[in-house]
PDB file of N, CA and C in Angstrom:
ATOM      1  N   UNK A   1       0.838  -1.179   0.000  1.00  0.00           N
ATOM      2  CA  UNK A   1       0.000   0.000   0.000  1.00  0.00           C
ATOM      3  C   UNK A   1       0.890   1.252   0.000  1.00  0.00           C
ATOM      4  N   UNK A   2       0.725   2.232  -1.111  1.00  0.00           N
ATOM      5  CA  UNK A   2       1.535   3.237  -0.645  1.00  0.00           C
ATOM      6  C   UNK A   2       0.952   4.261   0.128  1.00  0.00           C
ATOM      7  N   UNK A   3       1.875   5.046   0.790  1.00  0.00           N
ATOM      8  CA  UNK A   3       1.919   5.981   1.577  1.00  0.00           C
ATOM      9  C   UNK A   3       1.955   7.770   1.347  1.00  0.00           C
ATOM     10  N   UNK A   4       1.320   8.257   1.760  1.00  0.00           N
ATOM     11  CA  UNK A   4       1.259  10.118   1.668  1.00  0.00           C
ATOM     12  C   UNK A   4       1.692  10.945   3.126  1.00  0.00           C
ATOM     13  N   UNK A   5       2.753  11.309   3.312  1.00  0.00           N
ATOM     14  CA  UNK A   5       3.317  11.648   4.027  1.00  0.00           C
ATOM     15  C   UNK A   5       3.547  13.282   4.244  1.00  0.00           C
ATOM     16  N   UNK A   6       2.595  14.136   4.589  1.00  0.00           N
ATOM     17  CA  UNK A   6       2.701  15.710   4.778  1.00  0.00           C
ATOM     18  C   UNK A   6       2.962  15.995   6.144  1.00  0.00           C
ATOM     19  N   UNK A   7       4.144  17.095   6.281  1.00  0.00           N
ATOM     20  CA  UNK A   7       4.252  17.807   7.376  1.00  0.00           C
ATOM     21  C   UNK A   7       3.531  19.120   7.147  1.00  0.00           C
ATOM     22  N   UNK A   8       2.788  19.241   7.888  1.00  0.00           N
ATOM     23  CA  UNK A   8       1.813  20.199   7.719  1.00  0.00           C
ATOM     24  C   UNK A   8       2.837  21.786   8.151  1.00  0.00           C
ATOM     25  N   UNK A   9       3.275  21.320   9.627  1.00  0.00           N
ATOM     26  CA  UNK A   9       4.299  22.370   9.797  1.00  0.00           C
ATOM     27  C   UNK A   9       5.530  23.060   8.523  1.00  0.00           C
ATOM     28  N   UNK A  10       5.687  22.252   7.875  1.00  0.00           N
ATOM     29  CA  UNK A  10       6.536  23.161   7.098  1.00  0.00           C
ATOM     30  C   UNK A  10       6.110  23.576   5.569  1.00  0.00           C
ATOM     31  N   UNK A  11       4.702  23.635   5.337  1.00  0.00           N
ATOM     32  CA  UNK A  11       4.006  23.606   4.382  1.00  0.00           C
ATOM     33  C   UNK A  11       3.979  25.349   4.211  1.00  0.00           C
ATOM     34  N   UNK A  12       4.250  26.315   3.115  1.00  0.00           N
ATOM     35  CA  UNK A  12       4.295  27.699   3.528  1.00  0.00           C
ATOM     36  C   UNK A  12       2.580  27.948   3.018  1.00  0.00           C
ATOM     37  N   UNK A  13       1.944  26.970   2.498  1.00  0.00           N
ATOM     38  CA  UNK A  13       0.563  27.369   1.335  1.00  0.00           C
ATOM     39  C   UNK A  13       1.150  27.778  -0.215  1.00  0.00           C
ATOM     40  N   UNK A  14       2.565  27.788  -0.181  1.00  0.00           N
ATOM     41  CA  UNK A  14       2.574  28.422  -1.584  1.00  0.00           C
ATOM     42  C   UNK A  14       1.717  27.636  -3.175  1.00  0.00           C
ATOM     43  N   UNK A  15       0.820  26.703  -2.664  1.00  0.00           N
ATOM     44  CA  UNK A  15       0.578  26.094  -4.106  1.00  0.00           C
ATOM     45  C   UNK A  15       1.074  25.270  -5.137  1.00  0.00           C
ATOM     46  N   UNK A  16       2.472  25.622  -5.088  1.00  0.00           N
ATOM     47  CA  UNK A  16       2.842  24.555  -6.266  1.00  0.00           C
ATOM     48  C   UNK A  16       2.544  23.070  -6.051  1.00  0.00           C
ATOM     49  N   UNK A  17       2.400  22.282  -5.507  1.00  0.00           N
ATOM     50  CA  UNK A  17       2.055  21.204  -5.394  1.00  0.00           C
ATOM     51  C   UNK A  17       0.584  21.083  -5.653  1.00  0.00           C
ATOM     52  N   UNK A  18      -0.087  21.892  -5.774  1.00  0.00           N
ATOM     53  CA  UNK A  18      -1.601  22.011  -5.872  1.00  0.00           C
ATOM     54  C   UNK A  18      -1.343  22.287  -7.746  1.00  0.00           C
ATOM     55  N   UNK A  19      -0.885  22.876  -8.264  1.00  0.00           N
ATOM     56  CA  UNK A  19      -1.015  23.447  -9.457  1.00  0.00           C
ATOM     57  C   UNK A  19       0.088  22.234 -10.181  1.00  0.00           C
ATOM     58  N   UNK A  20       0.561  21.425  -9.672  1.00  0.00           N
ATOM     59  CA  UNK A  20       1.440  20.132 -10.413  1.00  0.00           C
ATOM     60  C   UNK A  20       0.470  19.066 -10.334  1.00  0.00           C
ATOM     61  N   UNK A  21      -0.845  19.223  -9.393  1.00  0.00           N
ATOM     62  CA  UNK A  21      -1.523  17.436  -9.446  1.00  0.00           C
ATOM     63  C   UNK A  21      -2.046  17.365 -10.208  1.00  0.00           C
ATOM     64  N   UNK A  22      -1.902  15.916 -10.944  1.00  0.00           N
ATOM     65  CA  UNK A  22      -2.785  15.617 -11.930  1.00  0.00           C
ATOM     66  C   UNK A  22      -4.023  15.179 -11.841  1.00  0.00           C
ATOM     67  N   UNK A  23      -4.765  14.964 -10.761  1.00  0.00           N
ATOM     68  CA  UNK A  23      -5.723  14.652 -11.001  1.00  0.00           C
ATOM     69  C   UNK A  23      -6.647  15.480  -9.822  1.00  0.00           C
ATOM     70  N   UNK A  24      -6.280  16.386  -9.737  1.00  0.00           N
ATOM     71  CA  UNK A  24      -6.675  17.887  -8.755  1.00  0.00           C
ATOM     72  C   UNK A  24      -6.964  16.912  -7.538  1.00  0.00           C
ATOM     73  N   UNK A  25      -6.243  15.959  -6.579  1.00  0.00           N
ATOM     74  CA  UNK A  25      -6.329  15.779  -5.691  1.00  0.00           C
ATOM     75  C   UNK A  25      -6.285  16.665  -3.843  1.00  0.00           C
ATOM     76  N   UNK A  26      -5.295  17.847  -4.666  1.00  0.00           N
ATOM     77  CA  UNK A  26      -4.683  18.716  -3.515  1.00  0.00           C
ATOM     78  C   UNK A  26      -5.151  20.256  -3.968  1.00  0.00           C
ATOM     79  N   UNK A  27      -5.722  20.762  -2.908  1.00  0.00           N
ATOM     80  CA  UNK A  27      -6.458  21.822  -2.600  1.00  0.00           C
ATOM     81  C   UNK A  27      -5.729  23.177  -1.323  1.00  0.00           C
ATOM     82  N   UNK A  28      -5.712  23.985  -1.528  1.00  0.00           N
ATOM     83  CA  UNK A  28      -5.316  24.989  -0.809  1.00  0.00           C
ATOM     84  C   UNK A  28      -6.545  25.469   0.543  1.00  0.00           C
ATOM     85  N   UNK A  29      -6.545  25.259   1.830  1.00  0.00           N
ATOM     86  CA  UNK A  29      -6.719  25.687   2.735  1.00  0.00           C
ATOM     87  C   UNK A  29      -6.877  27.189   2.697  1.00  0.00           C
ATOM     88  N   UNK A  30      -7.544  27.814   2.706  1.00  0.00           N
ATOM     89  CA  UNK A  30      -7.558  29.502   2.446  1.00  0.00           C
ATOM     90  C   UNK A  30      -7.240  30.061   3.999  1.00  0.00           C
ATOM     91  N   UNK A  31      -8.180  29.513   5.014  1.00  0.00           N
ATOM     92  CA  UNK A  31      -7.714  30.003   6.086  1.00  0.00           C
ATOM     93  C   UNK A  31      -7.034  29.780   6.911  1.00  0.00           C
ATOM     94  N   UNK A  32      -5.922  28.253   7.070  1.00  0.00           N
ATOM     95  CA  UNK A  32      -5.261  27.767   7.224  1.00  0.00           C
ATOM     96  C   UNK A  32      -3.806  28.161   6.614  1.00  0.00           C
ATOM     97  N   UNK A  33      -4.079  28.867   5.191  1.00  0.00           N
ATOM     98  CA  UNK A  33      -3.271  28.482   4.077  1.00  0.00           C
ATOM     99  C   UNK A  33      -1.719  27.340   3.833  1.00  0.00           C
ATOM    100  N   UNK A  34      -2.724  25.999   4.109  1.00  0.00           N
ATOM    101  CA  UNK A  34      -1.955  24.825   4.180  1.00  0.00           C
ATOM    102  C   UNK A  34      -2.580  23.947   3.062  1.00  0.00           C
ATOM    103  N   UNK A  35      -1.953  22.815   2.980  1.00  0.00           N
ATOM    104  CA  UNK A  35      -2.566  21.801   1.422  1.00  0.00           C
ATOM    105  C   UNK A  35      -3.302  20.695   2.232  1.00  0.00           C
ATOM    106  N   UNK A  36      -4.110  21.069   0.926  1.00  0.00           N
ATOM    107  CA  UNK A  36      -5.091  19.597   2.270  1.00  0.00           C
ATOM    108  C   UNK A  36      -5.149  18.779   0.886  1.00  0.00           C
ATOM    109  N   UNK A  37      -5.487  17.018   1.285  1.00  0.00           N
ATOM    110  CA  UNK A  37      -5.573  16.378   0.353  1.00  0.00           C
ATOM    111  C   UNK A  37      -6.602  15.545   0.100  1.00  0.00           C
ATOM    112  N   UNK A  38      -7.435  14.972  -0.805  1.00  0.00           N
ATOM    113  CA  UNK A  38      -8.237  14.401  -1.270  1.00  0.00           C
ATOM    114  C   UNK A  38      -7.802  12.913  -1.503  1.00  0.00           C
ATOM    115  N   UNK A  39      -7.610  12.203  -0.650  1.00  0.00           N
ATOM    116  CA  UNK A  39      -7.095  10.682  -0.529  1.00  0.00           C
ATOM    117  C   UNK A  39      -8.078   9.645  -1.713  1.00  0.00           C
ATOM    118  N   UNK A  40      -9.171  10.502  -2.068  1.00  0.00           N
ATOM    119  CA  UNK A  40      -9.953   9.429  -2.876  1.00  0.00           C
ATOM    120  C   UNK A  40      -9.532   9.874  -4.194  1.00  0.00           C
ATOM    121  N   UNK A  41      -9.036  10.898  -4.461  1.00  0.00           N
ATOM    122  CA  UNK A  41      -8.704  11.344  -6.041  1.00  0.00           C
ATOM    123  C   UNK A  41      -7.325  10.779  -6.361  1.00  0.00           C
ATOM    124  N   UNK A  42      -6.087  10.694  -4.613  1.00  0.00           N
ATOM    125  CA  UNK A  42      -4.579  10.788  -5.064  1.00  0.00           C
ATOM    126  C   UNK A  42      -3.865   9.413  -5.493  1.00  0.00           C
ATOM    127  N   UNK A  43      -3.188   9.677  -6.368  1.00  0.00           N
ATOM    128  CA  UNK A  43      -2.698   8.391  -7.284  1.00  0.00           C
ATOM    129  C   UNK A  43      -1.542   8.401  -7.096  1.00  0.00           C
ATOM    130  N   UNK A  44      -0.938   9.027  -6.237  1.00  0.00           N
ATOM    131  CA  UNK A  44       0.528   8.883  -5.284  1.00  0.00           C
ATOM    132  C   UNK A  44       1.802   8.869  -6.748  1.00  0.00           C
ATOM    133  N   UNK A  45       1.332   9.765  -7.843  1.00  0.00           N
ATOM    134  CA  UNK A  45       2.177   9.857  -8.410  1.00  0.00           C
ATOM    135  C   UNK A  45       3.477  10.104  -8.461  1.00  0.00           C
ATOM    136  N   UNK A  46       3.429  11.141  -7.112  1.00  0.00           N
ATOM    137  CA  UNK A  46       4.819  12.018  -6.731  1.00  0.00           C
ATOM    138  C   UNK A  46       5.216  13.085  -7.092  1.00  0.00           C
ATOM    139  N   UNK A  47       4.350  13.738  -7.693  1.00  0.00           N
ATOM    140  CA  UNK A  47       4.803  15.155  -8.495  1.00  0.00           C
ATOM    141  C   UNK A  47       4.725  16.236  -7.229  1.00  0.00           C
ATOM    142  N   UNK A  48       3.682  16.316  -6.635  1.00  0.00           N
ATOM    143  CA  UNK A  48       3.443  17.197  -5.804  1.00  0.00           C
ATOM    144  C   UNK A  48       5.175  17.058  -4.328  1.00  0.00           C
ATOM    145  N   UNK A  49       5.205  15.866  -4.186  1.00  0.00           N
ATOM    146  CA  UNK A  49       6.786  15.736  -3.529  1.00  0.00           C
ATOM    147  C   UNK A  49       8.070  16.652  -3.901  1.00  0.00           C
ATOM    148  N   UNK A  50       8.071  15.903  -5.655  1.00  0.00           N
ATOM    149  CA  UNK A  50       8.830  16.341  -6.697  1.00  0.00           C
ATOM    150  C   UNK A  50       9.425  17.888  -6.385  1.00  0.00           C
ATOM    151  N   UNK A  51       7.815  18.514  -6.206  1.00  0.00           N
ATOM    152  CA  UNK A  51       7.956  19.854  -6.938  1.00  0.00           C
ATOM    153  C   UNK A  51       7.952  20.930  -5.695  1.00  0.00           C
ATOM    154  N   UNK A  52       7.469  20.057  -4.159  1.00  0.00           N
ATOM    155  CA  UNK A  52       7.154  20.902  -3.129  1.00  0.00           C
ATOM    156  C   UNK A  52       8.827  21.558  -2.874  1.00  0.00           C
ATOM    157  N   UNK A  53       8.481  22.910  -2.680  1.00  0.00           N
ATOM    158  CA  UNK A  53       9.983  23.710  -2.260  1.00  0.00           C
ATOM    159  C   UNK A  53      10.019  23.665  -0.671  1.00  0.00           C
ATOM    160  N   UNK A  54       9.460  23.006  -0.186  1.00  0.00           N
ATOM    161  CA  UNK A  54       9.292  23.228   1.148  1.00  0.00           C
ATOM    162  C   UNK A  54       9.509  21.779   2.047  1.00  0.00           C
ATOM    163  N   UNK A  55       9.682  20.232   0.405  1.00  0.00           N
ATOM    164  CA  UNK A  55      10.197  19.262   0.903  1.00  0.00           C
ATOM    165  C   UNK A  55       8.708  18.443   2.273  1.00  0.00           C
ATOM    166  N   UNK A  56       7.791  18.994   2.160  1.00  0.00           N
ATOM    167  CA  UNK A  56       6.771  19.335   3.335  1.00  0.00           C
ATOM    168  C   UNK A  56       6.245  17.751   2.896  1.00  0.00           C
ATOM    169  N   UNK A  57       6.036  17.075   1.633  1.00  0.00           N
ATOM    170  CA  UNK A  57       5.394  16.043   0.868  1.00  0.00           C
ATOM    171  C   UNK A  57       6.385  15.082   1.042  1.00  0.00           C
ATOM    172  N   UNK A  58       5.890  13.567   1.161  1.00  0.00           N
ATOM    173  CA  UNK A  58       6.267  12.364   1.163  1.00  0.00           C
ATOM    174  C   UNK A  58       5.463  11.391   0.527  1.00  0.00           C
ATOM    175  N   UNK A  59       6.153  10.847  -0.319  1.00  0.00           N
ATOM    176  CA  UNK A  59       5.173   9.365  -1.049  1.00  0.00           C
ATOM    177  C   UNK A  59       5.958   8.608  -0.976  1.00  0.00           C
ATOM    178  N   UNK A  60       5.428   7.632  -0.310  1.00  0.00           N
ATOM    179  CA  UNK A  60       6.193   6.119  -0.673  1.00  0.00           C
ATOM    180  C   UNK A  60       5.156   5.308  -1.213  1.00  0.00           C
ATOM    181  N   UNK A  61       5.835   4.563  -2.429  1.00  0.00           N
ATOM    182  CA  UNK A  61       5.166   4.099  -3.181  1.00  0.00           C
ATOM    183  C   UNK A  61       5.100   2.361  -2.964  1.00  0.00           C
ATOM    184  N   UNK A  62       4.229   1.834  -2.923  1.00  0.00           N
ATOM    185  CA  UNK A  62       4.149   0.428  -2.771  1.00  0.00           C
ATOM    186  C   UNK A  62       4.616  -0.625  -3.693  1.00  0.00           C
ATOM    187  N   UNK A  63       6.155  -0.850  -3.227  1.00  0.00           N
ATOM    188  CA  UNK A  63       6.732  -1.789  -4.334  1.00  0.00           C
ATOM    189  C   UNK A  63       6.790  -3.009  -3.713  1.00  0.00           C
ATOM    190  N   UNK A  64       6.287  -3.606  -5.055  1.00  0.00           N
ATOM    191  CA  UNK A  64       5.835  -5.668  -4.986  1.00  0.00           C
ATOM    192  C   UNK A  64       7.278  -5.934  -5.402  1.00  0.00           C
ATOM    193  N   UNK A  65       7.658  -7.354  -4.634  1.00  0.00           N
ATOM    194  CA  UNK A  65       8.719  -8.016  -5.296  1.00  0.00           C
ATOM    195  C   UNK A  65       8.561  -8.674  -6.747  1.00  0.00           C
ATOM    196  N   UNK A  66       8.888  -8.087  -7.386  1.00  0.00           N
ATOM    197  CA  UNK A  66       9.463  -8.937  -9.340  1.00  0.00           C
ATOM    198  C   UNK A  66       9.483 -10.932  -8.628  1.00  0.00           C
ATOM    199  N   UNK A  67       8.335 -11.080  -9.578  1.00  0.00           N
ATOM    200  CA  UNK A  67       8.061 -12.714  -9.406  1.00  0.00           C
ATOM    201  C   UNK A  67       9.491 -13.504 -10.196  1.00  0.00           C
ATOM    202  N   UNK A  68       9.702 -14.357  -9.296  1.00  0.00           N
ATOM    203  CA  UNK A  68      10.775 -15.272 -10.416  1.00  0.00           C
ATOM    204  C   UNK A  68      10.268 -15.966 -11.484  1.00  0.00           C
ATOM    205  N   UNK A  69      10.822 -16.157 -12.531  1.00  0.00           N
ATOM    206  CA  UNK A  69      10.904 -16.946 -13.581  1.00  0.00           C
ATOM    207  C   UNK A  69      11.418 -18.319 -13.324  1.00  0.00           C
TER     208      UNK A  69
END
């Protein structure tokens, strides 16, 4: 199962991780101005990680062991 990993504390609101998802999972908090996320939309692509300047995002992705031949 993979994993979504936000520190909320070091999140500034700046957006970019909101404006990189592909499938508009992540939303901006207005009065908070923190990222909140939509767990039923996110496809743990990693872009929003990728691209956060604030490092605030974590995905670990759920890797299966390669079956033997």
């Amino acid at each position: 199962m993979s994993e979504y990993i936000f520190n909320k504390s070091w999140c500034k609101g700046c957006g970019v991780c909101v404006a990189f998802c592909p499938k508009k999972a992540l939303t901006l908090d207005e009065i908070a101005e923190k990222m909140e996320r939509d767990p039923e939309k996110c496809i743990y692509c990693g872009l929003c990680e990728h691209y956060c300047p604030d490092l605030a995002i974590t995905v670990v992705k759920d890797r299966k062991p390669k079956e033997a031949k």
